[in-house]
PDB file of N, CA and C in Angstrom:
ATOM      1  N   UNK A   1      -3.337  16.393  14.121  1.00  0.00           N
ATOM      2  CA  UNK A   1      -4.204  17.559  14.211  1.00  0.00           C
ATOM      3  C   UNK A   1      -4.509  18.125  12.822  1.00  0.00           C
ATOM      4  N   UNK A   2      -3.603  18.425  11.739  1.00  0.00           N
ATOM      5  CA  UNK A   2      -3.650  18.483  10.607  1.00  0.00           C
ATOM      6  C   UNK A   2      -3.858  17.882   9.401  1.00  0.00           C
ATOM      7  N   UNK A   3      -3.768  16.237   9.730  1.00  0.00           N
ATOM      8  CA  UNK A   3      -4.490  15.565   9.036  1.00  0.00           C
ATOM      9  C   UNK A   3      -2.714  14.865   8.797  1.00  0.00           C
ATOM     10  N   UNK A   4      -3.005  13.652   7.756  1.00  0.00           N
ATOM     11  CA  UNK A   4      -1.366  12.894   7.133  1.00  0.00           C
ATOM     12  C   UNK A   4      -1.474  13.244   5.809  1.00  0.00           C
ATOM     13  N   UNK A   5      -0.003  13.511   5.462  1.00  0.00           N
ATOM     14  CA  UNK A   5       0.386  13.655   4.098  1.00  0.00           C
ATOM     15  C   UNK A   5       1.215  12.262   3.963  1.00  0.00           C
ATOM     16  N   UNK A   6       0.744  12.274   2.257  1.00  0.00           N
ATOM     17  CA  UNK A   6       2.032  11.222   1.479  1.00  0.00           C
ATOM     18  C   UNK A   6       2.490  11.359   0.409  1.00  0.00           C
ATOM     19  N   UNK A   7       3.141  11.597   0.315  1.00  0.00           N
ATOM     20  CA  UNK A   7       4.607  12.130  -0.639  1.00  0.00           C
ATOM     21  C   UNK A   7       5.009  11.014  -1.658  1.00  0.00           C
ATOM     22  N   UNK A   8       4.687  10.771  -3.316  1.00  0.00           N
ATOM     23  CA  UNK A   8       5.775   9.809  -3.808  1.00  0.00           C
ATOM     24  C   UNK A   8       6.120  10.878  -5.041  1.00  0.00           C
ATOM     25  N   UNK A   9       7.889  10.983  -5.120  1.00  0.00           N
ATOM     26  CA  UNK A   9       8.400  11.378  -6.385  1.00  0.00           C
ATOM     27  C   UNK A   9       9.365  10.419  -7.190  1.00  0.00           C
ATOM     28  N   UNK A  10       9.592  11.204  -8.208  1.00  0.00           N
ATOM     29  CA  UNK A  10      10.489   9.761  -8.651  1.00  0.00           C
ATOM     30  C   UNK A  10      11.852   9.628  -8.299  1.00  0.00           C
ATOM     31  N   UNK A  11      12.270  10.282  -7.132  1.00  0.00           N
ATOM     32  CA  UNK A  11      13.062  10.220  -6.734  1.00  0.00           C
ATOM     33  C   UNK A  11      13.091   8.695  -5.721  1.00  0.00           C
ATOM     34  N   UNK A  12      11.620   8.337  -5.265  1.00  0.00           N
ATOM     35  CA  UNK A  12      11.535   7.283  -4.264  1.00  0.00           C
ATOM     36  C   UNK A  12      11.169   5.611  -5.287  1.00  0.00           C
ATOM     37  N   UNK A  13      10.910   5.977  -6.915  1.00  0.00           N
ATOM     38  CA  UNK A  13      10.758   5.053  -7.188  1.00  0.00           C
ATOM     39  C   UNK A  13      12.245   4.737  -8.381  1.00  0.00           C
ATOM     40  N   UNK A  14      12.507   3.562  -9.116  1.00  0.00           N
ATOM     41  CA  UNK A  14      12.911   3.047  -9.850  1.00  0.00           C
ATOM     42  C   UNK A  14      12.716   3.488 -11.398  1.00  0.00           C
ATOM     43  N   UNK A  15      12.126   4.448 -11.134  1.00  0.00           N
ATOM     44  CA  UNK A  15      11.225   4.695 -12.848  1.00  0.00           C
ATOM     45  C   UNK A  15      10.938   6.055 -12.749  1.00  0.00           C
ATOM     46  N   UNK A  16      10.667   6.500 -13.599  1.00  0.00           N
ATOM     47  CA  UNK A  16       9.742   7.939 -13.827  1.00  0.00           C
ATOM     48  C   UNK A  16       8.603   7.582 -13.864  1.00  0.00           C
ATOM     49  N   UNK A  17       7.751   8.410 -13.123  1.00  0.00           N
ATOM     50  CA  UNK A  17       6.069   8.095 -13.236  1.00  0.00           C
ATOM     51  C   UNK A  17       5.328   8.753 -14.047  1.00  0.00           C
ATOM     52  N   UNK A  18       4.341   7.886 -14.669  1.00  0.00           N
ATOM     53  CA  UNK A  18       4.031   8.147 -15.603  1.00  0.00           C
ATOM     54  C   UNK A  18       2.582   8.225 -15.843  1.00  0.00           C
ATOM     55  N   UNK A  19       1.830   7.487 -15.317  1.00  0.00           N
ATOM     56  CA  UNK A  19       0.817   6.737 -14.892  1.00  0.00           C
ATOM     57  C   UNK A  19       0.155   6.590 -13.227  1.00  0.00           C
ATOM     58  N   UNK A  20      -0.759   7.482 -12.726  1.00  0.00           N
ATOM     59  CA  UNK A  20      -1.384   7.296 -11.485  1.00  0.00           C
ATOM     60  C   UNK A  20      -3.203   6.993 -11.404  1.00  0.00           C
ATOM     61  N   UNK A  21      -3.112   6.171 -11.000  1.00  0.00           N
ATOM     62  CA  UNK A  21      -4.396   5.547 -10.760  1.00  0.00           C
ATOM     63  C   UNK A  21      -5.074   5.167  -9.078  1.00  0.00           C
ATOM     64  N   UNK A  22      -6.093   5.558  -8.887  1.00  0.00           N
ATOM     65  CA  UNK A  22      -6.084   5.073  -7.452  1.00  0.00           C
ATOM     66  C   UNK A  22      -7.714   4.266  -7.313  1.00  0.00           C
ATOM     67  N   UNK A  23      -7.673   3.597  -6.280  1.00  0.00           N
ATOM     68  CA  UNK A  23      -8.886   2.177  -6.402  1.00  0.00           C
ATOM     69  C   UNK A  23      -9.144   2.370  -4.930  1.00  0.00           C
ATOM     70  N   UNK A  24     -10.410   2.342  -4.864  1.00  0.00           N
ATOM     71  CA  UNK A  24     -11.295   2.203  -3.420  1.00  0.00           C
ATOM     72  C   UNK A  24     -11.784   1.106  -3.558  1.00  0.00           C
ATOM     73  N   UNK A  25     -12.053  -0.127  -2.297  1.00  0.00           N
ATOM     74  CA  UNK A  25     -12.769  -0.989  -2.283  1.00  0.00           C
ATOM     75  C   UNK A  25     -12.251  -1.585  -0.916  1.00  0.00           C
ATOM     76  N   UNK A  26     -13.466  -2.664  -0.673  1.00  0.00           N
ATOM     77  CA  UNK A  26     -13.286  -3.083   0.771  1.00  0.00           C
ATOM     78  C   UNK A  26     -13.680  -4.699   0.397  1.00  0.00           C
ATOM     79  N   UNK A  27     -13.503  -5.371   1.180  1.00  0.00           N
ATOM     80  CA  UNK A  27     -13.803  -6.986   1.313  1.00  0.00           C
ATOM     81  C   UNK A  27     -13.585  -8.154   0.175  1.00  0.00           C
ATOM     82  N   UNK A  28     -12.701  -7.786  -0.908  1.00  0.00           N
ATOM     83  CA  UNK A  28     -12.552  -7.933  -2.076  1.00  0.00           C
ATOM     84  C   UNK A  28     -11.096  -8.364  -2.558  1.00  0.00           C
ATOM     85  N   UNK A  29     -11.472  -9.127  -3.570  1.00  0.00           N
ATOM     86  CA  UNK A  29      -9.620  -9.440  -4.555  1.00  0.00           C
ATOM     87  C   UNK A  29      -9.566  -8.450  -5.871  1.00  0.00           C
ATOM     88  N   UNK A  30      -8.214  -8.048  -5.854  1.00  0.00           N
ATOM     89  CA  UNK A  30      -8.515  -7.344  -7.373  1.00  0.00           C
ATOM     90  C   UNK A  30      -6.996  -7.554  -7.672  1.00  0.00           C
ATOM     91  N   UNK A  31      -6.523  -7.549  -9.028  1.00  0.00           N
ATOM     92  CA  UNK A  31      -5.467  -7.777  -9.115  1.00  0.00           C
ATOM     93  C   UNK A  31      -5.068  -9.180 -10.463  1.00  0.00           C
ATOM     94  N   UNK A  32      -4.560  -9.779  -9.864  1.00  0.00           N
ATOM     95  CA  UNK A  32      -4.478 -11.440 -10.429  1.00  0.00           C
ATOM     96  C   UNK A  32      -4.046 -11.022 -11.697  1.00  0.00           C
ATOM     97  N   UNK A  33      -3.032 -10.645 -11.667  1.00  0.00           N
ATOM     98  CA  UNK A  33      -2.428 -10.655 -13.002  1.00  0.00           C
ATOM     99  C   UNK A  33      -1.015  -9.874 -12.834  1.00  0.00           C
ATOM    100  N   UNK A  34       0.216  -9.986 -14.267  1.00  0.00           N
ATOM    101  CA  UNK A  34       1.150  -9.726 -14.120  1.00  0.00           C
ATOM    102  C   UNK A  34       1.526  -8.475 -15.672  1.00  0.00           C
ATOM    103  N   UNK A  35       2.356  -7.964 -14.791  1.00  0.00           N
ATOM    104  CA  UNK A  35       2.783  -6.806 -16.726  1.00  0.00           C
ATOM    105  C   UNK A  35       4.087  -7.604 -17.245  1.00  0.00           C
ATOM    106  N   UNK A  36       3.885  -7.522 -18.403  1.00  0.00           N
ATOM    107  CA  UNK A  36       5.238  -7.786 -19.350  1.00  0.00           C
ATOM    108  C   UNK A  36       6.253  -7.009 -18.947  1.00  0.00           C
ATOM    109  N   UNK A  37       6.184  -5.665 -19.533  1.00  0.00           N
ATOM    110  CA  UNK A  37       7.156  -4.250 -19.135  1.00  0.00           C
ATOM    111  C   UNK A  37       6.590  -3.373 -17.953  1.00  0.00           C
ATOM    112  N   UNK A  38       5.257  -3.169 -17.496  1.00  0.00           N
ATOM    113  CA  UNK A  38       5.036  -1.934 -17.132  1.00  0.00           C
ATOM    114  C   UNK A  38       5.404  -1.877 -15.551  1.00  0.00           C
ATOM    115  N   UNK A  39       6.317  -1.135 -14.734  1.00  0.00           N
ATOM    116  CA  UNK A  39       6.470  -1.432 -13.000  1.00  0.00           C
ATOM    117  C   UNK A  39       5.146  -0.171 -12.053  1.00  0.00           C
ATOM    118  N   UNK A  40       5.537  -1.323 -11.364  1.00  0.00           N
ATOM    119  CA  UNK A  40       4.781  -0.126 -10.373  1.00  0.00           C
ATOM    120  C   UNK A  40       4.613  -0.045  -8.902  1.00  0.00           C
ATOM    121  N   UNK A  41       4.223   0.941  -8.556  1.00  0.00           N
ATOM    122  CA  UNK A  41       5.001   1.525  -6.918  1.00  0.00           C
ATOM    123  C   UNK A  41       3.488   1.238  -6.530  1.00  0.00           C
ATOM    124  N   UNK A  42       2.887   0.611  -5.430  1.00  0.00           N
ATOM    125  CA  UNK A  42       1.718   0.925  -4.619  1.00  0.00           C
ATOM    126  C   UNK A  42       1.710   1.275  -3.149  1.00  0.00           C
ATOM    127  N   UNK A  43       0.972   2.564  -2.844  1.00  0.00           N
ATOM    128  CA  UNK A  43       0.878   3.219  -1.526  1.00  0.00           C
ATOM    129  C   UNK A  43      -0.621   2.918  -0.973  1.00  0.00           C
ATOM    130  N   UNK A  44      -0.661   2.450  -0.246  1.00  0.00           N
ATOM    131  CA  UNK A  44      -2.612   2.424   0.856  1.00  0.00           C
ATOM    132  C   UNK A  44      -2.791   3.536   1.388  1.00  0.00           C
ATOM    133  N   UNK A  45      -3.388   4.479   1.170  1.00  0.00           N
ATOM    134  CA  UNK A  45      -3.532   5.522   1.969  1.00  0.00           C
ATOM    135  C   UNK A  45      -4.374   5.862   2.764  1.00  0.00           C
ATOM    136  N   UNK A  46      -5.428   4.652   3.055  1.00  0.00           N
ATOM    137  CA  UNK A  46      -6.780   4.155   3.907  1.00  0.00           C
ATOM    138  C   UNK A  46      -6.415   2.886   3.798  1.00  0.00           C
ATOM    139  N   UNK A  47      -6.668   2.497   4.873  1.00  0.00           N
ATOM    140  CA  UNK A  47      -7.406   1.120   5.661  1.00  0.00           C
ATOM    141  C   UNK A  47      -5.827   0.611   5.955  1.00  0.00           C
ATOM    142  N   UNK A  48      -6.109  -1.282   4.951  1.00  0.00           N
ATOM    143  CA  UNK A  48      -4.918  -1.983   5.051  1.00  0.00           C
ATOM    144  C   UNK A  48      -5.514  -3.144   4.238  1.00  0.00           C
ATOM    145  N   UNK A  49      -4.037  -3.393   3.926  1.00  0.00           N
ATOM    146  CA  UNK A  49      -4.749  -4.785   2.504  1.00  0.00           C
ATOM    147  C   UNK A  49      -3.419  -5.792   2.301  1.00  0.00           C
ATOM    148  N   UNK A  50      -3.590  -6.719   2.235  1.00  0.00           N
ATOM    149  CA  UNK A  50      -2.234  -7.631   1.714  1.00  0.00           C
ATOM    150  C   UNK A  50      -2.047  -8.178   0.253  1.00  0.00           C
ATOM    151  N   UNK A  51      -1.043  -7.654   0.245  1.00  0.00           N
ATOM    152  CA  UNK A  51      -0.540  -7.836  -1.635  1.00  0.00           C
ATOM    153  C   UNK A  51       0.449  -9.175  -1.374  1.00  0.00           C
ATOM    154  N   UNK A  52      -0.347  -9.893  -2.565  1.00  0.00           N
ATOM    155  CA  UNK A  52       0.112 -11.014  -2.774  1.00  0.00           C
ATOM    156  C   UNK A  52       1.444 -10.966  -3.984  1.00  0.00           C
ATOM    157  N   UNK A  53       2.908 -11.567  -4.034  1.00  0.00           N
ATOM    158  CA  UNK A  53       3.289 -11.654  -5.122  1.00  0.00           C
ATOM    159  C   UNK A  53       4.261 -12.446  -5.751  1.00  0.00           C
ATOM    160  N   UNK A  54       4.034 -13.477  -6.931  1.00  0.00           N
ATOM    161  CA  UNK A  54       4.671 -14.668  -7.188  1.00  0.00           C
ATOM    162  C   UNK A  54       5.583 -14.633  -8.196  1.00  0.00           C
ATOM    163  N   UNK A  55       7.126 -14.894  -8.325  1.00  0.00           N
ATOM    164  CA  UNK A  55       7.523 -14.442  -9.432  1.00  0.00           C
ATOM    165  C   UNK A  55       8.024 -16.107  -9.813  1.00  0.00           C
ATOM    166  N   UNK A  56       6.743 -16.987 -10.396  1.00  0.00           N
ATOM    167  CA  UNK A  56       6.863 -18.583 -10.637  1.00  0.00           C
ATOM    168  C   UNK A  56       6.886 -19.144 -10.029  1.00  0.00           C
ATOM    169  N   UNK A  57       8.497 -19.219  -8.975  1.00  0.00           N
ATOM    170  CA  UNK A  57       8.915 -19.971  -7.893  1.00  0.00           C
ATOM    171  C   UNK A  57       8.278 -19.949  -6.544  1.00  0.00           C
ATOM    172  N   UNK A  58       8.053 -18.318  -6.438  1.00  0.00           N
ATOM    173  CA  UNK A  58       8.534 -18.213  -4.946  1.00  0.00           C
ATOM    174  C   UNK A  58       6.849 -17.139  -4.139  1.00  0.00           C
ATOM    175  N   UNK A  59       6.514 -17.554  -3.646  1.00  0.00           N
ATOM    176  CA  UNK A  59       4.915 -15.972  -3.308  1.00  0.00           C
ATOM    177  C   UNK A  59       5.852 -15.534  -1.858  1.00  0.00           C
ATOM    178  N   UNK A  60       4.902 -14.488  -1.477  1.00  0.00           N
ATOM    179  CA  UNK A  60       5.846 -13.714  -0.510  1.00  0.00           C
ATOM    180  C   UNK A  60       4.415 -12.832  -0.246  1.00  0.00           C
ATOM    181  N   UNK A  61       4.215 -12.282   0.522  1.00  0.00           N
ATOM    182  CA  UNK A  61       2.992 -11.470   1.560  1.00  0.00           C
ATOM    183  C   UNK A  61       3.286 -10.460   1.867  1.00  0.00           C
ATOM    184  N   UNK A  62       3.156  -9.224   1.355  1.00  0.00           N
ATOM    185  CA  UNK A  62       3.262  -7.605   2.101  1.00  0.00           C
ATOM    186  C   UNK A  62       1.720  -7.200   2.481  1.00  0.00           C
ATOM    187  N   UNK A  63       2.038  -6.485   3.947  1.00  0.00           N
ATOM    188  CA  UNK A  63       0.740  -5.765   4.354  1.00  0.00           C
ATOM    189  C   UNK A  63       1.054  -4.438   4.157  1.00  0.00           C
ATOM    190  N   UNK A  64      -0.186  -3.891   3.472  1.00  0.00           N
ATOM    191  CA  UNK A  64       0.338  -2.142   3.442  1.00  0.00           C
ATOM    192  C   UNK A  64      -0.755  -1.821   4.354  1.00  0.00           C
ATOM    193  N   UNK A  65      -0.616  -1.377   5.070  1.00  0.00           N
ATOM    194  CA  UNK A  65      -1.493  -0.658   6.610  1.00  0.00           C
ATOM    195  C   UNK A  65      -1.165   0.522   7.119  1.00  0.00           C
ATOM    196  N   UNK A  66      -0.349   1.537   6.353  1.00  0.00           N
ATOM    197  CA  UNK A  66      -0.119   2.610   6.797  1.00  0.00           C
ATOM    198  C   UNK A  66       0.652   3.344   5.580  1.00  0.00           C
ATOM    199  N   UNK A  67       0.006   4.750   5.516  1.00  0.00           N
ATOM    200  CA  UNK A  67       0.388   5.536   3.908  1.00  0.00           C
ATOM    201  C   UNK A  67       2.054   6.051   3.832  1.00  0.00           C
ATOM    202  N   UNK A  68       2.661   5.326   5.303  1.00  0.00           N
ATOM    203  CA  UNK A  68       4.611   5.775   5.103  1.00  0.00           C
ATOM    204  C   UNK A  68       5.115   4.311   4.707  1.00  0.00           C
ATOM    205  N   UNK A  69       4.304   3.366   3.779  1.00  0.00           N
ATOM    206  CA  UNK A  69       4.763   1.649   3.153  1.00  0.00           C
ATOM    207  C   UNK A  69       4.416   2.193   2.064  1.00  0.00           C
ATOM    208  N   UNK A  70       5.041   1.222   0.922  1.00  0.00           N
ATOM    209  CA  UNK A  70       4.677   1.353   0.149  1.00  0.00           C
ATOM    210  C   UNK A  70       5.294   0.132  -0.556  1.00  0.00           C
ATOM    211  N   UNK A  71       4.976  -0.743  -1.691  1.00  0.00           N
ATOM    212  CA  UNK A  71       5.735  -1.693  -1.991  1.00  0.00           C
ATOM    213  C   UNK A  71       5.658  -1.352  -3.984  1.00  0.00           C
ATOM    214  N   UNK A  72       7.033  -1.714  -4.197  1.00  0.00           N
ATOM    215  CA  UNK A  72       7.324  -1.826  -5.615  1.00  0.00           C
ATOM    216  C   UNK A  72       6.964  -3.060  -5.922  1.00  0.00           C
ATOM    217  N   UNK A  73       6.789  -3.338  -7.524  1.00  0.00           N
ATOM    218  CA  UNK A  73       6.489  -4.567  -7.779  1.00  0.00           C
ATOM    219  C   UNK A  73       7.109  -4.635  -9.503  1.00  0.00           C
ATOM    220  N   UNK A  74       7.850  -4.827  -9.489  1.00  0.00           N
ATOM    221  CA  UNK A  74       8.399  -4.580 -10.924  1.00  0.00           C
ATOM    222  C   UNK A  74       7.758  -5.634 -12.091  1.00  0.00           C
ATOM    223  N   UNK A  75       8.064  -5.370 -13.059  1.00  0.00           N
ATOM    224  CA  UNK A  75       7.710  -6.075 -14.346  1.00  0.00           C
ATOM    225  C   UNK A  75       7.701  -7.899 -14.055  1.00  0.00           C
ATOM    226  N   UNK A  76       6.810  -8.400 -15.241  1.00  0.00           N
ATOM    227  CA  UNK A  76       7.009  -9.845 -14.666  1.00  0.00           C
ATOM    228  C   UNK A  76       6.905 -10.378 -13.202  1.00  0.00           C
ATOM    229  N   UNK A  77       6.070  -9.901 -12.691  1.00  0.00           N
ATOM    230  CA  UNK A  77       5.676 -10.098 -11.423  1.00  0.00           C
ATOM    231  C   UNK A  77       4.079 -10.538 -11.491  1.00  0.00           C
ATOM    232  N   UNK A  78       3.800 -11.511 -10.870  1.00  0.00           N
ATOM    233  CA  UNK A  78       2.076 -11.840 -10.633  1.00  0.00           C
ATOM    234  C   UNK A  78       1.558 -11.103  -9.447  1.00  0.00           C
ATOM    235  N   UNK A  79       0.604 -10.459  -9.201  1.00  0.00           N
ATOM    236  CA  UNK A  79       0.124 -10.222  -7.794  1.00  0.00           C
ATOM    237  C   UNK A  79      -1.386  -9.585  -8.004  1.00  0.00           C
ATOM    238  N   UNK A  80      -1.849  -9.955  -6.766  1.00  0.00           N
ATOM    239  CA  UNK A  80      -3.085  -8.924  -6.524  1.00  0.00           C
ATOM    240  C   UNK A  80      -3.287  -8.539  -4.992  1.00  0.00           C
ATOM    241  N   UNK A  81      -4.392  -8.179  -4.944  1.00  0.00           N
ATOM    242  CA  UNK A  81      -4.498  -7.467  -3.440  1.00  0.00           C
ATOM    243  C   UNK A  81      -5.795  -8.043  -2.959  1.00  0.00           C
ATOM    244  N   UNK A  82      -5.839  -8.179  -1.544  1.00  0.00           N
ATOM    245  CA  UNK A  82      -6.687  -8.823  -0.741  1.00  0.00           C
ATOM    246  C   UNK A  82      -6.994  -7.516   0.276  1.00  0.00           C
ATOM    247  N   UNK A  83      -8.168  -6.493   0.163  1.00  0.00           N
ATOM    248  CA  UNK A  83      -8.721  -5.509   0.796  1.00  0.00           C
ATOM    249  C   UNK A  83      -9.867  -6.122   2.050  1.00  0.00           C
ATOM    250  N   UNK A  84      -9.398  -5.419   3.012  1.00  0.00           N
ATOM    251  CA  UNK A  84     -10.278  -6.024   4.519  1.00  0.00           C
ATOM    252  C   UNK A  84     -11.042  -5.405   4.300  1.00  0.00           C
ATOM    253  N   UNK A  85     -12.280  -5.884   5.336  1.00  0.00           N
ATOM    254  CA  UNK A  85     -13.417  -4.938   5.518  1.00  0.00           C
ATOM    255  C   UNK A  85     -13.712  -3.188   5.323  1.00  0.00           C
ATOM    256  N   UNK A  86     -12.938  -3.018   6.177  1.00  0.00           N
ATOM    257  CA  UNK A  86     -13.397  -1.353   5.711  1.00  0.00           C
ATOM    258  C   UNK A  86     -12.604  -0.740   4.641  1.00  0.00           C
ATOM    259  N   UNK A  87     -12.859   0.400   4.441  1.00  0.00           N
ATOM    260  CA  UNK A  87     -12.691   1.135   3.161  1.00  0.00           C
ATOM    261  C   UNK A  87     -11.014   0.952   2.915  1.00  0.00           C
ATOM    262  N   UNK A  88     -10.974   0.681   1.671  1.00  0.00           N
ATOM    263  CA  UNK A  88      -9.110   1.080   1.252  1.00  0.00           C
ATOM    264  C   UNK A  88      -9.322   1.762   0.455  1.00  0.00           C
ATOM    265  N   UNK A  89      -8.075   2.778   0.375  1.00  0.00           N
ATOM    266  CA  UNK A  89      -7.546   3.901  -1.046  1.00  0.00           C
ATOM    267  C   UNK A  89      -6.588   3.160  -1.429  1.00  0.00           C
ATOM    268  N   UNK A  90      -6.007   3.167  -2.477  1.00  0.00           N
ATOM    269  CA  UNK A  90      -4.530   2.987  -2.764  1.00  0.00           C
ATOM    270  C   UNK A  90      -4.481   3.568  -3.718  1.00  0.00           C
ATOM    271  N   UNK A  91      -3.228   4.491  -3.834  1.00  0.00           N
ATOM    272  CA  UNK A  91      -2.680   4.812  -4.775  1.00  0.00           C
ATOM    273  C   UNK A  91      -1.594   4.011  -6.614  1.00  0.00           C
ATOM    274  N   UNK A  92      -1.960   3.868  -7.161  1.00  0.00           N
ATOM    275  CA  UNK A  92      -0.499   2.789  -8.124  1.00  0.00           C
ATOM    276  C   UNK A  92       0.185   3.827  -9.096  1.00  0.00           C
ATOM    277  N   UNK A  93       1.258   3.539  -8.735  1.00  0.00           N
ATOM    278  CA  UNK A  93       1.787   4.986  -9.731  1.00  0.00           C
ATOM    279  C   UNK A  93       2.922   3.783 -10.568  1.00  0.00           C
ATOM    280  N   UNK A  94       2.575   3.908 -11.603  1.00  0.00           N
ATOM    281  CA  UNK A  94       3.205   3.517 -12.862  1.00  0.00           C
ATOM    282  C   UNK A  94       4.184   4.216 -14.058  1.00  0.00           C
ATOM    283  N   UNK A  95       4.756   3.522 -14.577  1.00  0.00           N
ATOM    284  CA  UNK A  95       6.039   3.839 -15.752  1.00  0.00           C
ATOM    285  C   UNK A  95       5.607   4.068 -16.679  1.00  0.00           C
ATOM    286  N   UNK A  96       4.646   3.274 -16.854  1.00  0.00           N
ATOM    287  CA  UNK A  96       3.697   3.544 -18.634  1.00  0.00           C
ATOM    288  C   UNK A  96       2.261   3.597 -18.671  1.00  0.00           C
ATOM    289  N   UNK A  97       1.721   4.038 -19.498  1.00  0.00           N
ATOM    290  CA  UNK A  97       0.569   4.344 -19.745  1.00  0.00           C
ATOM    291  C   UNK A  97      -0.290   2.771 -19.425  1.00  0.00           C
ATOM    292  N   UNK A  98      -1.532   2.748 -19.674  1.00  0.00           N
ATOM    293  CA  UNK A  98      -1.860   1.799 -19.677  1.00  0.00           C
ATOM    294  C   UNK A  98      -2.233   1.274 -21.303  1.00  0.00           C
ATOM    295  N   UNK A  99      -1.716  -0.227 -21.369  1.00  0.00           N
ATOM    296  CA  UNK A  99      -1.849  -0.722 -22.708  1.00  0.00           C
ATOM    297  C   UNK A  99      -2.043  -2.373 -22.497  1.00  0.00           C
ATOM    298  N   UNK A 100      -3.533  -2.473 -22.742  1.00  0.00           N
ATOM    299  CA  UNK A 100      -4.138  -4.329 -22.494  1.00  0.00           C
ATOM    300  C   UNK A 100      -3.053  -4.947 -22.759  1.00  0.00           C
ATOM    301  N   UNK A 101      -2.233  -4.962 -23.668  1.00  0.00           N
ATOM    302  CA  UNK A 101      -1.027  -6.044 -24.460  1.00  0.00           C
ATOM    303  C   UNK A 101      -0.338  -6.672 -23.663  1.00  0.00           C
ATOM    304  N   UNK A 102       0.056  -5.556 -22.617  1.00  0.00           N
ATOM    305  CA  UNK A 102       1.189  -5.541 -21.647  1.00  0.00           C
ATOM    306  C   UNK A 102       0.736  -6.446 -20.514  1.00  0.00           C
ATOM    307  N   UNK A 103      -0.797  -6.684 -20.289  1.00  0.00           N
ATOM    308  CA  UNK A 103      -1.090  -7.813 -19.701  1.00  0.00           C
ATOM    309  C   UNK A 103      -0.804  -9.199 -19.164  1.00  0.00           C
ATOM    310  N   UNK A 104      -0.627  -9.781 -18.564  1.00  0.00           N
ATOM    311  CA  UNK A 104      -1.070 -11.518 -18.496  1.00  0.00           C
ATOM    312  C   UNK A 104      -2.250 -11.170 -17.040  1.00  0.00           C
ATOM    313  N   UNK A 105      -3.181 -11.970 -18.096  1.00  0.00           N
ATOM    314  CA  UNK A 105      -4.187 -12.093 -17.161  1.00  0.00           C
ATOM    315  C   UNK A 105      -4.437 -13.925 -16.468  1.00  0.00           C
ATOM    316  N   UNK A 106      -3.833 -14.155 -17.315  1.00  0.00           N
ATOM    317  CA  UNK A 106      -4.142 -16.148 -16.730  1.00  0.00           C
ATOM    318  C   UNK A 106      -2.858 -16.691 -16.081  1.00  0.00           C
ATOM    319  N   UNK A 107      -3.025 -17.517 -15.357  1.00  0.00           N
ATOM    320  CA  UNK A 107      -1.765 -17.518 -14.202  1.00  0.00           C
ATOM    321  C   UNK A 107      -1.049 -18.366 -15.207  1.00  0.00           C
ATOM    322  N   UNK A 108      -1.386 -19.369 -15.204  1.00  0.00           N
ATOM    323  CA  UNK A 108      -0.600 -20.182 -15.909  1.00  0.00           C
ATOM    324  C   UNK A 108       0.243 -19.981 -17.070  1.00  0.00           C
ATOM    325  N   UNK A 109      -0.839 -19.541 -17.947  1.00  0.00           N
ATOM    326  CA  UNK A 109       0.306 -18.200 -19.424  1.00  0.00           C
ATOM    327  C   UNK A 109       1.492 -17.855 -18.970  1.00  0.00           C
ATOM    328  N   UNK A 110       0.987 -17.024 -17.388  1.00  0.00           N
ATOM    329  CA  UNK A 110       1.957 -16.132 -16.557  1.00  0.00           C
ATOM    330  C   UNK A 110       2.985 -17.029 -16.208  1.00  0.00           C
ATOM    331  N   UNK A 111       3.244 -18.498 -15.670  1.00  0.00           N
ATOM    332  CA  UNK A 111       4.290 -19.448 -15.612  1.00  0.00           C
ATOM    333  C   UNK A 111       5.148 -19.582 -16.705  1.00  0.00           C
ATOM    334  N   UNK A 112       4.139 -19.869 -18.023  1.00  0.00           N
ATOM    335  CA  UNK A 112       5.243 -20.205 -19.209  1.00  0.00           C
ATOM    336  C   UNK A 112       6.230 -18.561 -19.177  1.00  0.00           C
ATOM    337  N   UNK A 113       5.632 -17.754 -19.299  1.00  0.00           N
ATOM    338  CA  UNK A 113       6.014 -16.461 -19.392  1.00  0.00           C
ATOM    339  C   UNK A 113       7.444 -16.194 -18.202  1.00  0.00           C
ATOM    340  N   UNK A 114       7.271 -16.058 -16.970  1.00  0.00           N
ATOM    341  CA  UNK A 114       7.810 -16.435 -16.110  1.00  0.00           C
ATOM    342  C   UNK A 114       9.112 -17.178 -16.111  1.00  0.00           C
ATOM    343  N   UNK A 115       9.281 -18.375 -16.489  1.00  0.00           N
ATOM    344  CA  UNK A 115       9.437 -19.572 -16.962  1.00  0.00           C
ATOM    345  C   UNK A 115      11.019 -19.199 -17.960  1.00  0.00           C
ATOM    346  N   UNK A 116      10.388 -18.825 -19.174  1.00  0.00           N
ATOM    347  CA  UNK A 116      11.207 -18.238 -19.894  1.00  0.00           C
ATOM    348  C   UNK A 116      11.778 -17.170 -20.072  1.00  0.00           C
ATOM    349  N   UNK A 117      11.404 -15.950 -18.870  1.00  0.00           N
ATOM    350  CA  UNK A 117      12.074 -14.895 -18.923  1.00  0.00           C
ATOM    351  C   UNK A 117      13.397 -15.258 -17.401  1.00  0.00           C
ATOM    352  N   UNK A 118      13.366 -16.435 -17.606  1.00  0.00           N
ATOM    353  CA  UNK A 118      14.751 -17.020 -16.214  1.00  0.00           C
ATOM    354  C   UNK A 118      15.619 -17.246 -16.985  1.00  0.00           C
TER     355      UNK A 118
END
């Protein structure tokens, strides 16, 4: 009747937050890439979308479809998101600012990288 709330403090994540960003889009990939250092918490707070995420070895499939999920994805992690048809929000609340460096944008880089942080 009042509508849904969603709540993240840093009490629910691994990190202090530092960094919030949020992305609308529907029918689409976005993502495909991994951080060196930077972690981060993602909440859907519309629609539903499946986050993909590979750490070298192993991929694994979360659906976020409801704004009480939420999935961490820590450093050295590959992933992106696969948004359905209708509208998604998501929230990404991050540890650090944003800084290109901290990037891997090419998968493979992302293996050697990967690779040697085992």
């Amino acid at each position: 009747e009042r509508g849904m709330m969603s709540i993240v403090t840093n009490d629910m994540t691994t990190f202090d937050i530092r960094r919030i960003f949020s992305i609308q889009a529907s029918n689409c990939e976005r993502g495909h890439h991994a951080h060196k250092f930077c972690k981060q918490f993602i909440l859907c707070l519309t629609g539903s979308l499946k986050v993909v995420v590979k750490d070298g070895f192993c991929d694994k499939d979360f659906i976020l479809d409801n704004p009480s999920k939420a999935l961490y994805i820590p450093n050295g992690i590959w992933s992106y998101q696969e948004y359905q048809e209708n509208i998604n929000i998501i929230n990404v609340y991050c540890d650090l600012d944003y800084d290109e460096t901290d990037y891997i944008r090419d998968y493979k880089e992302y293996l050697l990288f990967a690779r040697k942080s085992r």
